[in-house]
PDB file of N, CA and C in Angstrom:
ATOM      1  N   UNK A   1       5.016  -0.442  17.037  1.00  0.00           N
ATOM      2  CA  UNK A   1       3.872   0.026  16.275  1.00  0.00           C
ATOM      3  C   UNK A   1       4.365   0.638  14.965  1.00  0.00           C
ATOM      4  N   UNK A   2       3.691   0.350  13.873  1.00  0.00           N
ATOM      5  CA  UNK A   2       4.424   0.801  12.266  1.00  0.00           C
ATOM      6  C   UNK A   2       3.497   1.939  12.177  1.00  0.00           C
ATOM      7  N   UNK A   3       3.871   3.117  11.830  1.00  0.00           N
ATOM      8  CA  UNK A   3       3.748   4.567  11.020  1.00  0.00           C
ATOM      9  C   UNK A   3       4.189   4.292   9.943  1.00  0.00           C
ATOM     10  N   UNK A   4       3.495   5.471   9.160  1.00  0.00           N
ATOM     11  CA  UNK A   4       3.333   5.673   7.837  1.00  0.00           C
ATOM     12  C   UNK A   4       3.422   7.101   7.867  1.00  0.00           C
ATOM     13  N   UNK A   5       4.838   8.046   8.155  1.00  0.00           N
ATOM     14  CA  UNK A   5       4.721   8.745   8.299  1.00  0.00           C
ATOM     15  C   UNK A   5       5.538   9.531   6.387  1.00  0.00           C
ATOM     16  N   UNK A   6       5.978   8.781   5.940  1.00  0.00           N
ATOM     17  CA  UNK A   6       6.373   9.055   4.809  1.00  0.00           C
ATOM     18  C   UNK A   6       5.285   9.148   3.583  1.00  0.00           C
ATOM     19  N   UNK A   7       5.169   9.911   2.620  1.00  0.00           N
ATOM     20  CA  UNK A   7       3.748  10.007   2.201  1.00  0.00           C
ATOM     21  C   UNK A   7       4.429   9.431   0.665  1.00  0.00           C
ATOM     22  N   UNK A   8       5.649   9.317   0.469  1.00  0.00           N
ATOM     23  CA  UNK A   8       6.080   8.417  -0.950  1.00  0.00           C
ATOM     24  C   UNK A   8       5.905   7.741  -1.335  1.00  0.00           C
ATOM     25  N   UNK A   9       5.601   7.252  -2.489  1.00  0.00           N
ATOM     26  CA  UNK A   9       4.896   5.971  -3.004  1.00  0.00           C
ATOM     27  C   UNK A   9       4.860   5.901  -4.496  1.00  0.00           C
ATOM     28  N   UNK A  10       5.228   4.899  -5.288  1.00  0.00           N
ATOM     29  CA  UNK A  10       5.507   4.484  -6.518  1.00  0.00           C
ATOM     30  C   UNK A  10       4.915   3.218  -7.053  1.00  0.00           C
ATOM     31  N   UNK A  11       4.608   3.746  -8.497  1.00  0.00           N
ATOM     32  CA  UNK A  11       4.134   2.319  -9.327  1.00  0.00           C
ATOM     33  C   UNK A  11       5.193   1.781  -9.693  1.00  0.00           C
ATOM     34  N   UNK A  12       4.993   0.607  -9.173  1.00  0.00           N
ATOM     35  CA  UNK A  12       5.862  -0.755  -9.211  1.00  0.00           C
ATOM     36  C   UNK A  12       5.558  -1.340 -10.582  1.00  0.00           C
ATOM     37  N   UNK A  13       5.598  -1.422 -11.675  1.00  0.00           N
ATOM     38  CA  UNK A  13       4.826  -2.011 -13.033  1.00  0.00           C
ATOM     39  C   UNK A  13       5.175  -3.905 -13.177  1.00  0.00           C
ATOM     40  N   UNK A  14       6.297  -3.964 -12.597  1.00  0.00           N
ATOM     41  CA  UNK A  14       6.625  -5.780 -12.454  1.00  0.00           C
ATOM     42  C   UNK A  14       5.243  -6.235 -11.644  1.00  0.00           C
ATOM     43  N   UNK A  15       5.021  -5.717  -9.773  1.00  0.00           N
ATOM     44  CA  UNK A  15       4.575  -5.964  -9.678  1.00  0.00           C
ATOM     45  C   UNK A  15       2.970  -5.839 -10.114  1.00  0.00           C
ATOM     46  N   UNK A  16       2.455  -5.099 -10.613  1.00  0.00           N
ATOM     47  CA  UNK A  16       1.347  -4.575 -11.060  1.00  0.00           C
ATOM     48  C   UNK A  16       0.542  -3.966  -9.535  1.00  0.00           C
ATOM     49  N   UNK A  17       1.785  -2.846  -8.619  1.00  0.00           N
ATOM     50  CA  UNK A  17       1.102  -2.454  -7.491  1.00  0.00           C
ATOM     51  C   UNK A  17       1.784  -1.330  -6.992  1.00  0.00           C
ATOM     52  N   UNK A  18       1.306  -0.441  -6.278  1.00  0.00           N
ATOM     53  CA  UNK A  18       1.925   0.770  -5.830  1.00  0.00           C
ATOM     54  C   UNK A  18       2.701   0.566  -4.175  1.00  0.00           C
ATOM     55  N   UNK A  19       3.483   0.999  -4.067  1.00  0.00           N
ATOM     56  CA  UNK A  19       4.880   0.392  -3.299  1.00  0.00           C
ATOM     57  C   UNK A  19       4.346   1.915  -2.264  1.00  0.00           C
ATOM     58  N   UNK A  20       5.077   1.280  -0.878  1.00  0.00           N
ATOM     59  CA  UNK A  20       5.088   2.445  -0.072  1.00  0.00           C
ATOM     60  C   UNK A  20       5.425   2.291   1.170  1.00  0.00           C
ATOM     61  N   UNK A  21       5.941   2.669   1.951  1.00  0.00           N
ATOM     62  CA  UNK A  21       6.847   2.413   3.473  1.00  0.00           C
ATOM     63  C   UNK A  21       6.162   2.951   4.505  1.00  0.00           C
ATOM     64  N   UNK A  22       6.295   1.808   5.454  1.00  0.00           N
ATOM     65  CA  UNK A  22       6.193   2.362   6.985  1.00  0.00           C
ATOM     66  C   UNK A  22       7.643   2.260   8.360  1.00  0.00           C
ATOM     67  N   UNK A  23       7.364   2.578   8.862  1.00  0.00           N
ATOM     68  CA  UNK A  23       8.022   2.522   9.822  1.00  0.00           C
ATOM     69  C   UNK A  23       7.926   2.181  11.164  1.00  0.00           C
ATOM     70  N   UNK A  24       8.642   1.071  11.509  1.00  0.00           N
ATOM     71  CA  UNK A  24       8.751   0.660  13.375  1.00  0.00           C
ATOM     72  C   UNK A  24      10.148   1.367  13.592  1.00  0.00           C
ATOM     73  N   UNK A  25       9.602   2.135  14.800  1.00  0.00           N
ATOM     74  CA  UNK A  25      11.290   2.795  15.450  1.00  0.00           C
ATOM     75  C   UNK A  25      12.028   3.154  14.290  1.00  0.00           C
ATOM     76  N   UNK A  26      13.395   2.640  13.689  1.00  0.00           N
ATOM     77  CA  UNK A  26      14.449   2.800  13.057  1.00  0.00           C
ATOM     78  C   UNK A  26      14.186   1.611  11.853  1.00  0.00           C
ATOM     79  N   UNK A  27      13.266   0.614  11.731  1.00  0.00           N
ATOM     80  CA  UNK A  27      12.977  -0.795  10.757  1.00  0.00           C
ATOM     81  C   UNK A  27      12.102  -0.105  10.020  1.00  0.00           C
ATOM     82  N   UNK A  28      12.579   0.129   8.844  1.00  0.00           N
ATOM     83  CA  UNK A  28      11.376  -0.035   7.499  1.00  0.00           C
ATOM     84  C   UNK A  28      11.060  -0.932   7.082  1.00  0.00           C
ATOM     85  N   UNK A  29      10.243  -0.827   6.585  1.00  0.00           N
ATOM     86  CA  UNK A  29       9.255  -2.072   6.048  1.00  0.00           C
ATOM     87  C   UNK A  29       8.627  -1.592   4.830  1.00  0.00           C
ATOM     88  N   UNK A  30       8.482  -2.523   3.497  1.00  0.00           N
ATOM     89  CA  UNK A  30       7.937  -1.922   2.409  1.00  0.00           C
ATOM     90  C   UNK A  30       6.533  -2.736   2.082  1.00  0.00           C
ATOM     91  N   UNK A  31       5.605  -1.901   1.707  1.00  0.00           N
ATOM     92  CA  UNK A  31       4.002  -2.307   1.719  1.00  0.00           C
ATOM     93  C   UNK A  31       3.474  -2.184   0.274  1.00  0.00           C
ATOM     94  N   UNK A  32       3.181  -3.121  -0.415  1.00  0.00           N
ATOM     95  CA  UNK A  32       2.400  -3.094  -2.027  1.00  0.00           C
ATOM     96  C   UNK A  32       1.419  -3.231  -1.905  1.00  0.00           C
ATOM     97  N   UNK A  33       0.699  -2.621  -2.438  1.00  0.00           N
ATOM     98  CA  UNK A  33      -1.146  -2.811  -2.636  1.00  0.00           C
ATOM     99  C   UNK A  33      -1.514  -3.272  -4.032  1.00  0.00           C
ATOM    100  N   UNK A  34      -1.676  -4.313  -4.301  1.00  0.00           N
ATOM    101  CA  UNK A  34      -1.967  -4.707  -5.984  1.00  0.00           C
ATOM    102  C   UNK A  34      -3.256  -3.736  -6.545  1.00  0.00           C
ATOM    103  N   UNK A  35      -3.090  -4.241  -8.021  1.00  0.00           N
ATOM    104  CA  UNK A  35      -4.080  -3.486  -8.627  1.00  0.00           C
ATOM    105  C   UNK A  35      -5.193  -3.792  -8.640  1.00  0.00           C
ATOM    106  N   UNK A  36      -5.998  -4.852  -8.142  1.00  0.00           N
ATOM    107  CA  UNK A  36      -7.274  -5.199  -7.867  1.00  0.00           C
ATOM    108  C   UNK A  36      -7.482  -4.998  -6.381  1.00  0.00           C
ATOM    109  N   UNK A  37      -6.575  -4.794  -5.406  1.00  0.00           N
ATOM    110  CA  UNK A  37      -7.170  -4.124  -4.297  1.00  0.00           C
ATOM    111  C   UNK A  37      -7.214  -3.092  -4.403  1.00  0.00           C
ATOM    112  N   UNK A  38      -7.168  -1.462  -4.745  1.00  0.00           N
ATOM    113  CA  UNK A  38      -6.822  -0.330  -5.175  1.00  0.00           C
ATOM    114  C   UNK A  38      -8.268  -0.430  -5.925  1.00  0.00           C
ATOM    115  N   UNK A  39      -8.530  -1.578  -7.134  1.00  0.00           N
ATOM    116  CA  UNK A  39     -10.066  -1.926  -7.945  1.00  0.00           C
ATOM    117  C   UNK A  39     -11.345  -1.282  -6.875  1.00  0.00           C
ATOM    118  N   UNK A  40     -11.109  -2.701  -5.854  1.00  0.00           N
ATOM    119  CA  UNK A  40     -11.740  -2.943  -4.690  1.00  0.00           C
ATOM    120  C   UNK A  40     -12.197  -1.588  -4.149  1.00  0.00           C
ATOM    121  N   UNK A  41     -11.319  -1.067  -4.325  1.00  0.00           N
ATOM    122  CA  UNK A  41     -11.439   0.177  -2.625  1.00  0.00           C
ATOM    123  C   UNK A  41     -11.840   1.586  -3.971  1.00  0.00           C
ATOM    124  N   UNK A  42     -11.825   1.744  -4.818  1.00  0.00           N
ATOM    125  CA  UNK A  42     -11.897   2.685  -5.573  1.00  0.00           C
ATOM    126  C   UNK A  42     -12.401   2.054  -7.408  1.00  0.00           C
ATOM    127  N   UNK A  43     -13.334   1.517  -7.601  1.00  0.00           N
ATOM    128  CA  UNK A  43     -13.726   1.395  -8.862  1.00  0.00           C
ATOM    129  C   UNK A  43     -13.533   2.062 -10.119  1.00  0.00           C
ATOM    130  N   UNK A  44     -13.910   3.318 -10.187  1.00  0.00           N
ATOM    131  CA  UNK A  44     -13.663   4.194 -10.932  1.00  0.00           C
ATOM    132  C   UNK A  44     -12.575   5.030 -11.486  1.00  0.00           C
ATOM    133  N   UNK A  45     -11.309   4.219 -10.578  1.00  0.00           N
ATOM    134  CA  UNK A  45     -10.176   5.312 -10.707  1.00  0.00           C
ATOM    135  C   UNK A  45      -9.815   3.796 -12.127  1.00  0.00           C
ATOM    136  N   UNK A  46      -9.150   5.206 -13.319  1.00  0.00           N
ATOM    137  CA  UNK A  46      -8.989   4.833 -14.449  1.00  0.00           C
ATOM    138  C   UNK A  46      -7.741   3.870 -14.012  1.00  0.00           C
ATOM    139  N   UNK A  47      -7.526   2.708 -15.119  1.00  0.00           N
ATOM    140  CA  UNK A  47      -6.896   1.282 -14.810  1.00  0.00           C
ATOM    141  C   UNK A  47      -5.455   1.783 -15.442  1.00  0.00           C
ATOM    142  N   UNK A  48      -4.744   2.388 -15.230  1.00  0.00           N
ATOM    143  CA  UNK A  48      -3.230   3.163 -15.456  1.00  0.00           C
ATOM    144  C   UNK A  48      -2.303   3.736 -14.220  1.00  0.00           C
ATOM    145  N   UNK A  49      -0.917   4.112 -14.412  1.00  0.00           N
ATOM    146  CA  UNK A  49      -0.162   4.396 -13.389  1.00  0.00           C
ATOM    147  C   UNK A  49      -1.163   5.822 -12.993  1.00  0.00           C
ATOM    148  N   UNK A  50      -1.131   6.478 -13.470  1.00  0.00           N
ATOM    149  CA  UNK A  50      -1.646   7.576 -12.748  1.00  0.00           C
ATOM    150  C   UNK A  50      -3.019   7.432 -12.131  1.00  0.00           C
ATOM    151  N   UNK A  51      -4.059   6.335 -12.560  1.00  0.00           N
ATOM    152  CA  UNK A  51      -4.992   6.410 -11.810  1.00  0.00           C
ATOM    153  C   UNK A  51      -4.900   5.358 -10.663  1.00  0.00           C
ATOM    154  N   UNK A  52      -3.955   4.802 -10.756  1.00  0.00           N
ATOM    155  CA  UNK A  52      -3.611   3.826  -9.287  1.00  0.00           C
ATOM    156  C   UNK A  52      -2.878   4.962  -8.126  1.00  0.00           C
ATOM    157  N   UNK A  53      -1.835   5.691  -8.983  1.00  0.00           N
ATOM    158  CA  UNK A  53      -1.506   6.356  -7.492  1.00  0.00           C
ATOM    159  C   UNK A  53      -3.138   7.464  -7.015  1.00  0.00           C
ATOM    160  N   UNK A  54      -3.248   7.513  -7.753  1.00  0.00           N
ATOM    161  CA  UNK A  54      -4.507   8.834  -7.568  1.00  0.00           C
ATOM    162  C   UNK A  54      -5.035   8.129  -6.202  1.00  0.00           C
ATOM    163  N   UNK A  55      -5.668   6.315  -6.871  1.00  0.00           N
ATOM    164  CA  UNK A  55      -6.645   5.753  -5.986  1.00  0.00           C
ATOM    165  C   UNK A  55      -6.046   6.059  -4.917  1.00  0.00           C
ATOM    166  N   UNK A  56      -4.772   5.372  -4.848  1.00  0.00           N
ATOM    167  CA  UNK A  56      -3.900   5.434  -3.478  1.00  0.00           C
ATOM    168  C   UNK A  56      -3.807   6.386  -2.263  1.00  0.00           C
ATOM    169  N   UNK A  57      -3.440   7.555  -3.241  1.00  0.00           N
ATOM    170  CA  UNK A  57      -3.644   9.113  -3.147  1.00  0.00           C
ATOM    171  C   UNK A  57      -4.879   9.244  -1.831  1.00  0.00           C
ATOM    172  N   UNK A  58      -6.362   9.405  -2.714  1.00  0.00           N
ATOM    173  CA  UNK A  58      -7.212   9.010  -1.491  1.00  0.00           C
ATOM    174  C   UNK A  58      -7.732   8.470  -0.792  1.00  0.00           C
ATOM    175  N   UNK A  59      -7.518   7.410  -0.936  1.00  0.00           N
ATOM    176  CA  UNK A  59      -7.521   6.354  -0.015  1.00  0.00           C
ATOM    177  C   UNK A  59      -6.599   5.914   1.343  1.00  0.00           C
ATOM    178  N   UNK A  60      -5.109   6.730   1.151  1.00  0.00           N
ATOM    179  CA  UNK A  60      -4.443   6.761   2.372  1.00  0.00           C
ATOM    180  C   UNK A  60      -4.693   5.954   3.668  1.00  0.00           C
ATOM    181  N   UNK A  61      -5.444   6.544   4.037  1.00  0.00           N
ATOM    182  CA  UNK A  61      -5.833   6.466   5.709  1.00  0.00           C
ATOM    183  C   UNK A  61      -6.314   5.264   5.688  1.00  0.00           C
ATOM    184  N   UNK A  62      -6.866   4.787   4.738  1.00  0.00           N
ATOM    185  CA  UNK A  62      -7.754   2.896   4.610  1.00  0.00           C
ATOM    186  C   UNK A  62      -6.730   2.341   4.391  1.00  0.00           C
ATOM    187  N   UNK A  63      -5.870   2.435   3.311  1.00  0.00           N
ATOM    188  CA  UNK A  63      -4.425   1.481   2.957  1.00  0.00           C
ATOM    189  C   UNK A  63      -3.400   1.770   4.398  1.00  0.00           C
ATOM    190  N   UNK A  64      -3.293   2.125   4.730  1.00  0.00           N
ATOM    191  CA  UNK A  64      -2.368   2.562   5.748  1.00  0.00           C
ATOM    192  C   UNK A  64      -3.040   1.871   7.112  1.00  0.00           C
ATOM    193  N   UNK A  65      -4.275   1.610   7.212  1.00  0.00           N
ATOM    194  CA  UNK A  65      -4.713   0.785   8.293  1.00  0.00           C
ATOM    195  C   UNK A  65      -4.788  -0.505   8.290  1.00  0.00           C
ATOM    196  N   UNK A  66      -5.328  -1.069   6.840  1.00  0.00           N
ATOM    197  CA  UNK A  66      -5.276  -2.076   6.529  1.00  0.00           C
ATOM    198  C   UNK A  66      -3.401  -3.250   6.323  1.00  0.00           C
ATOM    199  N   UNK A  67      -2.823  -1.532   5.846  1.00  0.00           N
ATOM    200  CA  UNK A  67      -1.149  -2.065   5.945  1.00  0.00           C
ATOM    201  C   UNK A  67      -1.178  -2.763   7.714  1.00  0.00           C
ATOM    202  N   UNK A  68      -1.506  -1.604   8.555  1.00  0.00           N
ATOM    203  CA  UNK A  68      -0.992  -1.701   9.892  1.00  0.00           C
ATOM    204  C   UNK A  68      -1.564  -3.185  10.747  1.00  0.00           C
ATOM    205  N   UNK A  69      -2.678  -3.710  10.023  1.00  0.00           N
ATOM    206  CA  UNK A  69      -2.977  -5.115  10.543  1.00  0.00           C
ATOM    207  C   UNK A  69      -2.353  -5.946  10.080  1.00  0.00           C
ATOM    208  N   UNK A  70      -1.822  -5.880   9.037  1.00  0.00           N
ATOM    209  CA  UNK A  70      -1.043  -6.947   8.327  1.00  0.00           C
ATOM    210  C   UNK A  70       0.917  -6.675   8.903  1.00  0.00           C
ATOM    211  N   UNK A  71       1.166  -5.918   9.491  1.00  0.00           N
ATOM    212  CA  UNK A  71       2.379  -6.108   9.572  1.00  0.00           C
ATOM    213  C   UNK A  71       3.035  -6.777  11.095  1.00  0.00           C
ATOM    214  N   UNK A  72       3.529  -7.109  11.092  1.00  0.00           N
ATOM    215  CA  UNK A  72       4.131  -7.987  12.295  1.00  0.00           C
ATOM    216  C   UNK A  72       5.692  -7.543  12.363  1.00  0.00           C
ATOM    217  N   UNK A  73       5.951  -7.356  13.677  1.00  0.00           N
ATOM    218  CA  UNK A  73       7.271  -6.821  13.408  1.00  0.00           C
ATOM    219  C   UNK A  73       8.613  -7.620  13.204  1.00  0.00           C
ATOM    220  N   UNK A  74       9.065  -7.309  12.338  1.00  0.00           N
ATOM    221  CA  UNK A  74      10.516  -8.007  12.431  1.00  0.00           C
ATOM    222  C   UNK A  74      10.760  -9.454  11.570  1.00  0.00           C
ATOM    223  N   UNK A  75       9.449  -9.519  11.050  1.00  0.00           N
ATOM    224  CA  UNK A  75       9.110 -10.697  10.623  1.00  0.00           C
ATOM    225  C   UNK A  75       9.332 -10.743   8.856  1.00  0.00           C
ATOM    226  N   UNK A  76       9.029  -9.831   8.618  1.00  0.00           N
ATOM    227  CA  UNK A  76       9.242  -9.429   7.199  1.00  0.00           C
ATOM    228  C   UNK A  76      10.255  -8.510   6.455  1.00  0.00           C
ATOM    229  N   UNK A  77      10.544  -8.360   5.077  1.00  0.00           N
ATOM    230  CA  UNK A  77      11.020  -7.008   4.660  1.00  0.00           C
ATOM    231  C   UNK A  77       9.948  -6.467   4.354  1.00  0.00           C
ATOM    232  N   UNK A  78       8.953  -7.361   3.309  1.00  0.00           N
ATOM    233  CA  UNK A  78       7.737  -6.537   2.296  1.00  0.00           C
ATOM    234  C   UNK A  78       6.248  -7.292   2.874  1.00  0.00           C
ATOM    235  N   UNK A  79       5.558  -6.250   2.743  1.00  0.00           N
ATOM    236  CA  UNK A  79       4.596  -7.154   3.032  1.00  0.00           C
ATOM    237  C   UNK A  79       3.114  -6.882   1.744  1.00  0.00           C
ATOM    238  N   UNK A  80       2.259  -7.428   1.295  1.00  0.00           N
ATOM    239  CA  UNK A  80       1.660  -7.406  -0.167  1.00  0.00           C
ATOM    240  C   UNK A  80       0.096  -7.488   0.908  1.00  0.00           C
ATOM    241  N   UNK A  81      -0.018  -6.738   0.402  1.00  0.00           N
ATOM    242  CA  UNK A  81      -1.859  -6.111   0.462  1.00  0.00           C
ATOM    243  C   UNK A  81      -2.878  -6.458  -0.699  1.00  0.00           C
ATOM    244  N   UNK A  82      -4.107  -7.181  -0.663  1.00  0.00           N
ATOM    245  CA  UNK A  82      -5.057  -7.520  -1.902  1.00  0.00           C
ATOM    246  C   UNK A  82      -6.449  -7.380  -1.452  1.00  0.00           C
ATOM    247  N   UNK A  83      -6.883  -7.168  -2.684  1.00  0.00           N
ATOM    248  CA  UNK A  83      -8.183  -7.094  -2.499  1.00  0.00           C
ATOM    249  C   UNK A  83      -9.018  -7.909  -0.882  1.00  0.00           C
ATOM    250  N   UNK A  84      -8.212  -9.196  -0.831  1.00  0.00           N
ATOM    251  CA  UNK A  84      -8.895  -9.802   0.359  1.00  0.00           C
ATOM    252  C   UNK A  84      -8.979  -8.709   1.759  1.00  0.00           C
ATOM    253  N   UNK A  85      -7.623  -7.793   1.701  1.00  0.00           N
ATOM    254  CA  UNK A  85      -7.413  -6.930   2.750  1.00  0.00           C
ATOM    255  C   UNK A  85      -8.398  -5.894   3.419  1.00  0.00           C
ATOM    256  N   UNK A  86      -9.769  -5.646   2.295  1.00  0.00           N
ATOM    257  CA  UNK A  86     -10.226  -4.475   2.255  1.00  0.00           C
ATOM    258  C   UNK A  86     -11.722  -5.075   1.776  1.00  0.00           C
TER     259      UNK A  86
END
């Protein structure tokens, strides 16, 4: 089962998405949420690094669930989250 017990998270600007880790047991795994899913889930948050982590920020608990359906274990390093996710 992957946790998200690390609350770190960074704008990625190549990818145009905010980066952030979970964890199975001792396997990390790294999770991007692009900038039109972040759109999706939060409209209003201004279209810049600081208003993507913000979105991120409160939105947590939705990105972090939506991460947790999408990950499969062992199968991946990264796994990319989009608007379709949410």
């Amino acid at each position: 089962m992957i946790e998200f017990p690390n609350h770190s998270r960074s704008y990625d600007r190549t990818r145009r998405a905010v980066r952030f880790w979970g964890y199975d047991s001792a396997m990390e795994a790294s999770f991007f949420i692009d900038e039109g899913a972040l759109r999706r889930i939060q409209p209003d948050a201004p279209p810049d690094e600081s208003g993507f982590l913000t979105a991120f920020d409160s939105n947590r608990d939705r990105i972090c669930a939506a991460a947790a359906r999408l990950y499969v274990r062992g199968s991946r390093g990264s796994y990319d989250l989009v608007a379709a996710n949410f």
